[in-house]
C-alpha atoms as a PDB file:
ATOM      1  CA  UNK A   1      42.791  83.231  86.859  1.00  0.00           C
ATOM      2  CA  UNK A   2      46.024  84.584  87.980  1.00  0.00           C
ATOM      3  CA  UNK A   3      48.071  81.191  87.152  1.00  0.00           C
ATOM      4  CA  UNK A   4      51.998  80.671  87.347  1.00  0.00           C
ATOM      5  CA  UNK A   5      54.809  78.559  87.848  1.00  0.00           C
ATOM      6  CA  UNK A   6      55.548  78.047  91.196  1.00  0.00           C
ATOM      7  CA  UNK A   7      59.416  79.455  91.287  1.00  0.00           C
ATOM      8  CA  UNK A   8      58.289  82.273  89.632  1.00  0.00           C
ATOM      9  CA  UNK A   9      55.846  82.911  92.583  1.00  0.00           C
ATOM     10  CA  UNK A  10      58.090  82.701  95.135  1.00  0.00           C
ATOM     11  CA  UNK A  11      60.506  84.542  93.130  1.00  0.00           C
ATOM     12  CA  UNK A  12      57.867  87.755  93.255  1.00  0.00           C
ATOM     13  CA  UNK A  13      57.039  87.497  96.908  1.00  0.00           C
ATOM     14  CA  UNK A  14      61.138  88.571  97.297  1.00  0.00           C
ATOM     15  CA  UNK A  15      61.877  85.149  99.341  1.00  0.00           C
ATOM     16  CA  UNK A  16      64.730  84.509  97.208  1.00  0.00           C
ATOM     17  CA  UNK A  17      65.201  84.446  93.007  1.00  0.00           C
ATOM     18  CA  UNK A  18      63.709  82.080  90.992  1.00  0.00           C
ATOM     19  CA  UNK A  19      66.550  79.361  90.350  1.00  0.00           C
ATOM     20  CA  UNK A  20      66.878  79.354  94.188  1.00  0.00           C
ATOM     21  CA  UNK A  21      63.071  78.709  94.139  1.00  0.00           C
ATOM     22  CA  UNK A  22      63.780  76.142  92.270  1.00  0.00           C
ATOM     23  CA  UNK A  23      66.190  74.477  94.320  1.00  0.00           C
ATOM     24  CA  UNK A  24      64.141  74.791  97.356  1.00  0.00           C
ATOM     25  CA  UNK A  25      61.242  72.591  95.488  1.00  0.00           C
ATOM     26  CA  UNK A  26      63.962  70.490  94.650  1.00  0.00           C
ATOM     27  CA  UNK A  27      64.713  69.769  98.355  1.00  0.00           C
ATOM     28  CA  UNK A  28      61.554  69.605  99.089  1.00  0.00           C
ATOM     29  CA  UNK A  29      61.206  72.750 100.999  1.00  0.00           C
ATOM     30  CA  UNK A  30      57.947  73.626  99.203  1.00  0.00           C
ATOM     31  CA  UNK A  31      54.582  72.958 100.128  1.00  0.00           C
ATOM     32  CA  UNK A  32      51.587  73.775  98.284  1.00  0.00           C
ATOM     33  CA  UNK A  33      48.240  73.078  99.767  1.00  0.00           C
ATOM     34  CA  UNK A  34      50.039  71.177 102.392  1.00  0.00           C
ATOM     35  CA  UNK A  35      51.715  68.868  99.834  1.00  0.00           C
ATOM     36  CA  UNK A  36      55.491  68.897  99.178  1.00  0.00           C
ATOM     37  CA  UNK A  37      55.568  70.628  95.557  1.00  0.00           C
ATOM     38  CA  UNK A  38      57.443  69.227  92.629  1.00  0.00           C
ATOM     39  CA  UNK A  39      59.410  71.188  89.649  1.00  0.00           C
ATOM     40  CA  UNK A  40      57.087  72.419  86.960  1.00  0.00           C
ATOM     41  CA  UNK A  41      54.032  72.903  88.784  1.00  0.00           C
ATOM     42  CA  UNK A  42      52.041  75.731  88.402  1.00  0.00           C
ATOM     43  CA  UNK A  43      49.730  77.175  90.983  1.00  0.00           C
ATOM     44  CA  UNK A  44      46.719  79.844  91.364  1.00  0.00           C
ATOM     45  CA  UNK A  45      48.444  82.486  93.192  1.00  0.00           C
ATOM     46  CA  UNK A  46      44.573  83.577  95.018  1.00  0.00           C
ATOM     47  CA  UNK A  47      43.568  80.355  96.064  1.00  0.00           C
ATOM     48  CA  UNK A  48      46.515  77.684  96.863  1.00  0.00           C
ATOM     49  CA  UNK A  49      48.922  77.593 100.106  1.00  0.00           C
ATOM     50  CA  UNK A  50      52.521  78.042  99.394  1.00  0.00           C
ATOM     51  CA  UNK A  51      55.083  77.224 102.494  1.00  0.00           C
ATOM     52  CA  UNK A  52      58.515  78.156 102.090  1.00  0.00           C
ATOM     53  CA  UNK A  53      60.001  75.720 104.784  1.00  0.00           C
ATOM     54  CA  UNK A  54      62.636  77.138 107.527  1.00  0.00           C
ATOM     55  CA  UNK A  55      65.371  75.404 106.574  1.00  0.00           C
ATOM     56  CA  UNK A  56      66.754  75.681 110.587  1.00  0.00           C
ATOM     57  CA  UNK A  57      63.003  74.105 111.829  1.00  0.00           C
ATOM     58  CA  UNK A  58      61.451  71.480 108.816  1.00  0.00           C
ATOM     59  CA  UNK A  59      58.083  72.146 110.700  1.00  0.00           C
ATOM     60  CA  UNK A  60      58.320  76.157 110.665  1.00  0.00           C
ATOM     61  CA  UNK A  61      57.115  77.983 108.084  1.00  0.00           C
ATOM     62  CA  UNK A  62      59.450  80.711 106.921  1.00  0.00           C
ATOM     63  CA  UNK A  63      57.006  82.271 104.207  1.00  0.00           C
ATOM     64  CA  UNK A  64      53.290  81.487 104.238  1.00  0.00           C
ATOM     65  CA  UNK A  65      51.324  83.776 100.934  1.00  0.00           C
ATOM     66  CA  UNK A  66      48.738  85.441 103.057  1.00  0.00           C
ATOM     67  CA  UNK A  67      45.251  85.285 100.683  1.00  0.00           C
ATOM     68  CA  UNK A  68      45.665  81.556 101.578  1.00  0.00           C
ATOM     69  CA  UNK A  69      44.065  82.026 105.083  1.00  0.00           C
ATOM     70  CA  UNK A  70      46.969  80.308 106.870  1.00  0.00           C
ATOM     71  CA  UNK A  71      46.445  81.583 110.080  1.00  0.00           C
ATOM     72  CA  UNK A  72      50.567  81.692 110.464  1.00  0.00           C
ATOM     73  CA  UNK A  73      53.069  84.157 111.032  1.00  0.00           C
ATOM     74  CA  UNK A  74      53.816  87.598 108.210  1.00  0.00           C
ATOM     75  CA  UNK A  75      56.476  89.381 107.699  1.00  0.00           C
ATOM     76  CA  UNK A  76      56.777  92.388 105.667  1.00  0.00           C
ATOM     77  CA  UNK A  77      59.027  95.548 104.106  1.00  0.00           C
ATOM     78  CA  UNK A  78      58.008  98.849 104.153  1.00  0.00           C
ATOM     79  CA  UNK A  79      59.954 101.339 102.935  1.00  0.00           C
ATOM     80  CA  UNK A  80      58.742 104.328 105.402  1.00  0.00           C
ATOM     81  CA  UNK A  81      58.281 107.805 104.217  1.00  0.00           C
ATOM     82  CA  UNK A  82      58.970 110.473 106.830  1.00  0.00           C
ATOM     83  CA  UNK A  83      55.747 111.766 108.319  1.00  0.00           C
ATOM     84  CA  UNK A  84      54.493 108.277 108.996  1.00  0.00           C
ATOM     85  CA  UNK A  85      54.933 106.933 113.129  1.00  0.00           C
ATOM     86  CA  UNK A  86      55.407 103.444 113.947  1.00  0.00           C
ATOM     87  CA  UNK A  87      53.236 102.910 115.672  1.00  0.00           C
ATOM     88  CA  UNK A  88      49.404 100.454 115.766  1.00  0.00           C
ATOM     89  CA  UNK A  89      47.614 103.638 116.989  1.00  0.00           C
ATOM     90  CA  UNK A  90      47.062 106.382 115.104  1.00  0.00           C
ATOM     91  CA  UNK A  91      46.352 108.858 117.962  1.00  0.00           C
ATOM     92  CA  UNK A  92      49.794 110.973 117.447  1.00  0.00           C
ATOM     93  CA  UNK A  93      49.411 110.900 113.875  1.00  0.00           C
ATOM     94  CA  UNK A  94      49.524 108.795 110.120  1.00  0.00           C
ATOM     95  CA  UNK A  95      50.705 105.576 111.161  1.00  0.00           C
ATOM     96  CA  UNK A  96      53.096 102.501 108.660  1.00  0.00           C
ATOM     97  CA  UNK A  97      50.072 100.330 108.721  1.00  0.00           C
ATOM     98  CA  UNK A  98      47.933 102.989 106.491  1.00  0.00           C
ATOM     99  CA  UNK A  99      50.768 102.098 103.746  1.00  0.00           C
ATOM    100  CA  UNK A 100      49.511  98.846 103.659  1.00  0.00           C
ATOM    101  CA  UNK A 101      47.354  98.627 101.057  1.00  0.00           C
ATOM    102  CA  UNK A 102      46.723  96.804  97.747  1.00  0.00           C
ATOM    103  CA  UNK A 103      48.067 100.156  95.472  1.00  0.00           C
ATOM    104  CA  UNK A 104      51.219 100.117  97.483  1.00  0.00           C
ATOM    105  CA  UNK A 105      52.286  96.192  97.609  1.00  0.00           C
ATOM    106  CA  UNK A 106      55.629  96.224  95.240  1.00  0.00           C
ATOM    107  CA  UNK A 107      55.049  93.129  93.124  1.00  0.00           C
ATOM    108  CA  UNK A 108      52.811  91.832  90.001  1.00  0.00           C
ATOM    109  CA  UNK A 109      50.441  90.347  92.607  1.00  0.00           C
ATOM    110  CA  UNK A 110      48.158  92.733  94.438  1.00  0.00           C
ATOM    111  CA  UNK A 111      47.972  91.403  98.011  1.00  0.00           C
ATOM    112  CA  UNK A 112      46.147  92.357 100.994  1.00  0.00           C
ATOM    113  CA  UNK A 113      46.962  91.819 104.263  1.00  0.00           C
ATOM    114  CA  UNK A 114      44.351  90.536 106.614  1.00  0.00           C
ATOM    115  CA  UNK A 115      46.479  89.514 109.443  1.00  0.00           C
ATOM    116  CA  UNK A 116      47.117  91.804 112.184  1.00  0.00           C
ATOM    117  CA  UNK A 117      50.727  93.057 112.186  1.00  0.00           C
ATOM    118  CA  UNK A 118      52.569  95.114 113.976  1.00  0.00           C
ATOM    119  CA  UNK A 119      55.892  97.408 113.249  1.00  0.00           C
ATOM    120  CA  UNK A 120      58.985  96.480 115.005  1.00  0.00           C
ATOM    121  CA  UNK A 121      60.868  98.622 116.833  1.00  0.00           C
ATOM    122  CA  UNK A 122      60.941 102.235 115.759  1.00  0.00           C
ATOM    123  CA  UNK A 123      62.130 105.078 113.225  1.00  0.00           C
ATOM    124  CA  UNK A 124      61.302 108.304 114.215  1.00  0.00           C
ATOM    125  CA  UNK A 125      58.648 110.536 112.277  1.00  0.00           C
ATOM    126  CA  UNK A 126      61.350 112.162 110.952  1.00  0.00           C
ATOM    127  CA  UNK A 127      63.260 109.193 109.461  1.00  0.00           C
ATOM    128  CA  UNK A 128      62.496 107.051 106.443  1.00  0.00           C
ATOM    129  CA  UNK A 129      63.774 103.860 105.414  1.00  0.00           C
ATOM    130  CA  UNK A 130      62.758 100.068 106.041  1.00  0.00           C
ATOM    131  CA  UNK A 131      60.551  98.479 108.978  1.00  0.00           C
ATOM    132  CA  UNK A 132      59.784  95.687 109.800  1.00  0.00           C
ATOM    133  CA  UNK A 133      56.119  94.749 110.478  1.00  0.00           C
ATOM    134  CA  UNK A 134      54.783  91.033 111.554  1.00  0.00           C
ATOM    135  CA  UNK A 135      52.873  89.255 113.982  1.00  0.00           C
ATOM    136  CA  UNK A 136      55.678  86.776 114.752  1.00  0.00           C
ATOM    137  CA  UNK A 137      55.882  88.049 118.960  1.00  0.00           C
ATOM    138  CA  UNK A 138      58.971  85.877 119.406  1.00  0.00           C
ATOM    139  CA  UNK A 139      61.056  87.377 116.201  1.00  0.00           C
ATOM    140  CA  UNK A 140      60.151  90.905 117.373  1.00  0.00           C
ATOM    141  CA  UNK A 141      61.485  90.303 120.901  1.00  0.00           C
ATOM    142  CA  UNK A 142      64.807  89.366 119.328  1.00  0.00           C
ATOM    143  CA  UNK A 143      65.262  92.105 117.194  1.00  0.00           C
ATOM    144  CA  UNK A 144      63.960  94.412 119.849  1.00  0.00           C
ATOM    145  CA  UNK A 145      66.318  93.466 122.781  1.00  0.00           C
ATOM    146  CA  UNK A 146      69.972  94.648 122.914  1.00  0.00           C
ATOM    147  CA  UNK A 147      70.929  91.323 124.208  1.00  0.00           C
ATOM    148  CA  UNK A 148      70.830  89.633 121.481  1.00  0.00           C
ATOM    149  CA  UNK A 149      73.060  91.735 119.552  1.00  0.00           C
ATOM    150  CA  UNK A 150      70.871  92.360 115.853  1.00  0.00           C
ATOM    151  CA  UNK A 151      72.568  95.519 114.022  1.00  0.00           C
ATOM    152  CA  UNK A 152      70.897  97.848 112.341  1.00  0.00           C
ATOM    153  CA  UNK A 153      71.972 100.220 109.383  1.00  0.00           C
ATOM    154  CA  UNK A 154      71.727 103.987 109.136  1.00  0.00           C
ATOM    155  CA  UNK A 155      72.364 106.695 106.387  1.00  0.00           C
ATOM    156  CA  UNK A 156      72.918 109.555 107.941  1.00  0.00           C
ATOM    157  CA  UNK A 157      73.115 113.616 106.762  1.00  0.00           C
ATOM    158  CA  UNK A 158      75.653 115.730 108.800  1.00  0.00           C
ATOM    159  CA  UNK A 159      75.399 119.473 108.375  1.00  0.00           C
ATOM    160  CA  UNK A 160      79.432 119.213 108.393  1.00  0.00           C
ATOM    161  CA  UNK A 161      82.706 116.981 108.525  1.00  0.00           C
ATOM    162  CA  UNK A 162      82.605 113.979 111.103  1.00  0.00           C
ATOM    163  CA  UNK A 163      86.258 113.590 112.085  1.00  0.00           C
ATOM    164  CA  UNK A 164      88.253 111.327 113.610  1.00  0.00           C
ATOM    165  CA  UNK A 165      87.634 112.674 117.457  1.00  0.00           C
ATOM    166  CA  UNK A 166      83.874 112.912 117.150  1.00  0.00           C
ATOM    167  CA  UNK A 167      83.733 109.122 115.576  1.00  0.00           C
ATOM    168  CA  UNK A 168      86.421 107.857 118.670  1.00  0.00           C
ATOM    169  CA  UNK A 169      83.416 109.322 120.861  1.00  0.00           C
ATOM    170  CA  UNK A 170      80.563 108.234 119.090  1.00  0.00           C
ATOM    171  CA  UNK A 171      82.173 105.011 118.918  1.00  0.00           C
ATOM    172  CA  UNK A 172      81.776 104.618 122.952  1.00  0.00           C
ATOM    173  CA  UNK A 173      79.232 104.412 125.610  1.00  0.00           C
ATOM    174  CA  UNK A 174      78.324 107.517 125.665  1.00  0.00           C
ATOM    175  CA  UNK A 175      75.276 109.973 128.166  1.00  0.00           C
ATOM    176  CA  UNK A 176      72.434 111.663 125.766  1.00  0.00           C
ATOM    177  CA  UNK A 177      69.846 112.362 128.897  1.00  0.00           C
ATOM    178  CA  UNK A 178      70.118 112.630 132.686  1.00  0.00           C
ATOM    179  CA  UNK A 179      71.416 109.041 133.930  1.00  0.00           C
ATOM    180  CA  UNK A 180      70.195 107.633 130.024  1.00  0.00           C
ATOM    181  CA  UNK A 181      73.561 105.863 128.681  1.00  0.00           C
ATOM    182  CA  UNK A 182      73.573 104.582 125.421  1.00  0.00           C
ATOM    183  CA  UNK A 183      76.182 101.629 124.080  1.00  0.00           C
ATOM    184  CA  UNK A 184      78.282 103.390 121.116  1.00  0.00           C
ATOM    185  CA  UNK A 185      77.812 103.172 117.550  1.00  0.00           C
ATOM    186  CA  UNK A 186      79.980 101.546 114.607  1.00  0.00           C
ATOM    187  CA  UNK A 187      81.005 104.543 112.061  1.00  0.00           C
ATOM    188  CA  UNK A 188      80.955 101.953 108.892  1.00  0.00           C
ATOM    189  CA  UNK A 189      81.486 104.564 106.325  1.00  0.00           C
ATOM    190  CA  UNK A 190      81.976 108.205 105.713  1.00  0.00           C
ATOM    191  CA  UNK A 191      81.557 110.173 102.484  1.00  0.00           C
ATOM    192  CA  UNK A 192      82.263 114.136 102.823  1.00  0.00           C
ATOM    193  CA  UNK A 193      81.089 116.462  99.854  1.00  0.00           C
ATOM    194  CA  UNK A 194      81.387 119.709 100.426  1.00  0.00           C
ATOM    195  CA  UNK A 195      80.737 120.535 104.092  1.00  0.00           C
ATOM    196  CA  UNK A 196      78.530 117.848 103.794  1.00  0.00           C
ATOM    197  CA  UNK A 197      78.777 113.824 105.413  1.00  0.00           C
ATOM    198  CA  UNK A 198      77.160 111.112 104.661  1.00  0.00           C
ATOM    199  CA  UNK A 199      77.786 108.677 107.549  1.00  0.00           C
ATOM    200  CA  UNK A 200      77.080 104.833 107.528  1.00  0.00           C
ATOM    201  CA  UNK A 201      76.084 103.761 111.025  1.00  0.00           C
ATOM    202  CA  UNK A 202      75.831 100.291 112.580  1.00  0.00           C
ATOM    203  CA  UNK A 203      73.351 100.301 115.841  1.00  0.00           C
ATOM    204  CA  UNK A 204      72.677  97.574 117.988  1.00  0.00           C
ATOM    205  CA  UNK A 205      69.672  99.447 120.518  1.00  0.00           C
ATOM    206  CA  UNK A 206      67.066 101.711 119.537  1.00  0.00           C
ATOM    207  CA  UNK A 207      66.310 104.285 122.484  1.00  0.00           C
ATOM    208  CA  UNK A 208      64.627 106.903 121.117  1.00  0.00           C
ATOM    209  CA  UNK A 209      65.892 109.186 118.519  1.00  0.00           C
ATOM    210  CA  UNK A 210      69.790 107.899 119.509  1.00  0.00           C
ATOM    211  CA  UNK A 211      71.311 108.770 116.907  1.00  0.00           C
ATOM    212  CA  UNK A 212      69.559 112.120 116.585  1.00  0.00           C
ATOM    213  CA  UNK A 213      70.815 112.776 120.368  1.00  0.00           C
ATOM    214  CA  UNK A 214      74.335 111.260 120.050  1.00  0.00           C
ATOM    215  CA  UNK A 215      74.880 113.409 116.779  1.00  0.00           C
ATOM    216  CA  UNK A 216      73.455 116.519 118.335  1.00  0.00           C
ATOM    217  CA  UNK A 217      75.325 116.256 121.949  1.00  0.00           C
ATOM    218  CA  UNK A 218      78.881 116.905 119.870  1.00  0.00           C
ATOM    219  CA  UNK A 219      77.175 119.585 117.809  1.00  0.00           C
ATOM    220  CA  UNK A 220      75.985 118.017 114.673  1.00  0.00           C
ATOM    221  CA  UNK A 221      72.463 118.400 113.080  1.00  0.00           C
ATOM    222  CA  UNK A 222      70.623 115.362 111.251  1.00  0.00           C
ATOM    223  CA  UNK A 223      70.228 116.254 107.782  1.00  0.00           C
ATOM    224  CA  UNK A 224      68.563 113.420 107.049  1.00  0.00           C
ATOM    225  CA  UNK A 225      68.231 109.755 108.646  1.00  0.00           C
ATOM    226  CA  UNK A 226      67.528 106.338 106.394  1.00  0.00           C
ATOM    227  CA  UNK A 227      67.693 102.728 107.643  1.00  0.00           C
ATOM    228  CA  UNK A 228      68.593 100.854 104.728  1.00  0.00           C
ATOM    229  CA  UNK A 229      69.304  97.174 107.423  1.00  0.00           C
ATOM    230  CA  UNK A 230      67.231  95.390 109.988  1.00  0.00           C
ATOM    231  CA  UNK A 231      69.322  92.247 110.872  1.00  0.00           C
ATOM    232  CA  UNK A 232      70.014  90.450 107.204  1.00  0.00           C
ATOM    233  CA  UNK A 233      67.040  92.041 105.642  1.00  0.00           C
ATOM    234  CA  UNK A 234      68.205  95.063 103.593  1.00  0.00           C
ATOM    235  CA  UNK A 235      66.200  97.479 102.253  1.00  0.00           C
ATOM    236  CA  UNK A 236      67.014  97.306  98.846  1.00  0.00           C
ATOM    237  CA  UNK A 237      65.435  99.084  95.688  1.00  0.00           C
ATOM    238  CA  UNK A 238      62.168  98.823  97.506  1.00  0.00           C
ATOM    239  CA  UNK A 239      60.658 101.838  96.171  1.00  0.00           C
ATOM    240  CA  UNK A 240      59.749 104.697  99.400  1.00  0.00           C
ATOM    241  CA  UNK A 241      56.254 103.858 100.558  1.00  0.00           C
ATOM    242  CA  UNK A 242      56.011 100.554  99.016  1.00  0.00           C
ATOM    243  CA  UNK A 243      55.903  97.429 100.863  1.00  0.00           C
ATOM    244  CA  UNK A 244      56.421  93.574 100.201  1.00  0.00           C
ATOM    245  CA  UNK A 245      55.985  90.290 101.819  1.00  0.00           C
ATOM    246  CA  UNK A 246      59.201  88.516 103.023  1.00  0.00           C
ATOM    247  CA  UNK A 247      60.335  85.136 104.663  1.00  0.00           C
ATOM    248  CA  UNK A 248      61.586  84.697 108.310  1.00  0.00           C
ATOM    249  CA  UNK A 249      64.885  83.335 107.025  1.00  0.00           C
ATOM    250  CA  UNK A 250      65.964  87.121 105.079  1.00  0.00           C
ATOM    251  CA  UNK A 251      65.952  88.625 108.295  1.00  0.00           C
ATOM    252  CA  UNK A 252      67.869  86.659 111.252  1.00  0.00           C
END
């Protein structure tokens, strides 16, 4: 049977490393089976609970492993290829939750999902990069809505140099449809190679394709577009078209 110390566990389901693991146990932020866990113990990663306890709400779980039946909120990383949609439906084509499958979960531990989850938010067909999927309704609304502010990280391929005029207007509300305003951008970064640019960008909506749109209304054409950021959860070195389980505390 697939048996292990607890810390190391946690450690592979990416909450956090394994001598924070163990400091969580240590405060007693560790259930297993519904019992607060101590240092040393070792678990079957198949069959017992584990709770990771928020440490914002003592009665919230933050992580819950999934082949324990817990009937409580997932959260994963997926590191989208282009070609996939976001989308539950696969009418308009391959969809993020096809990637969810034993083969693809990054880790030791072959998992399976058996909850129904749900992407959040989008990234166009033609964009890779990290999503978010869970079944946490509440979580997704505040990621979702511009009022609550959540950035989100781009890279993104210019065919040519960004300068400093184009980012001053980028930078601002600016119109990409008939009456559709968008709020500006945050130019983090820029690396130019050649006639090349490689621009870091900070987004707080998500109409469709923005960035795509505010790009191409001053002339430029999307190369390529990766989010590597989705609130506190980066994406990482999570390998493209792998996925992992997470805790609600990496992300807001």
């Amino acid at each position: 049977m697939p048996i292990m110390r607890l810390q190391k566990f946690i450690a592979d389901q990416g909450i956090c490393s394994r001598r924070k693991a163990e400091e969580l146990i240590l405060a007693k932020k560790v259930k297993v089976n519904g019992v607060v866990a101590e240092i040393g113990l070792k678990i079957d990663s198949e069959k017992d609970k584990v709770e990771v306890v928020n440490f914002n709400s003592p009665t919230t779980p933050a992580f819950s492993h999934p082949s324990s039946g817990r009937r409580g909120h997932v959260y994963i990383a997926l590191n989208k290829p282009v070609g996939f949609i976001c989308s539950a439906s696969n009418e308009q084509g391959k969809t993020v939750l096809e990637l969810l499958t034993k083969e693809n979960y990054f880790g030791k531990e072959k998992l399976e999902i058996k909850d129904r989850v749900y992407p959040v938010g989008r990234l166009d067909k033609d964009s890779e990069g990290l999503v978010l999927l869970t079944n946490d309704g509440e979580l997704t609304n505040k990621l979702i809505h511009p009022r609550y502010q959540h950035e989100k990280e781009y890279e993104v391929g210019l065919n040519k140099p960004l300068g400093k005029p184009e980012v001053k207007i980028l930078e601002n509300s600016m119109e990409i449809g008939p009456g559709e305003r968008v709020w500006g951008i945050k130019i983090k970064d820029l690396v130019c190679k050649n006639d090349q640019t490689i621009a870091t960008v900070i987004l707080h909506e998500g109409k469709n394709r923005q960035i795509r749109r505010m790009f191409g209304k001053l002339g430029y054409k999307v190369m390529f577009l990766r989010r590597v950021r989705i609130g506190k959860l980066k994406l990482g070195t999570l390998p493209l078209g792998k996925w992992k389980m997470i805790g609600k505390i990496q992300i807001i």
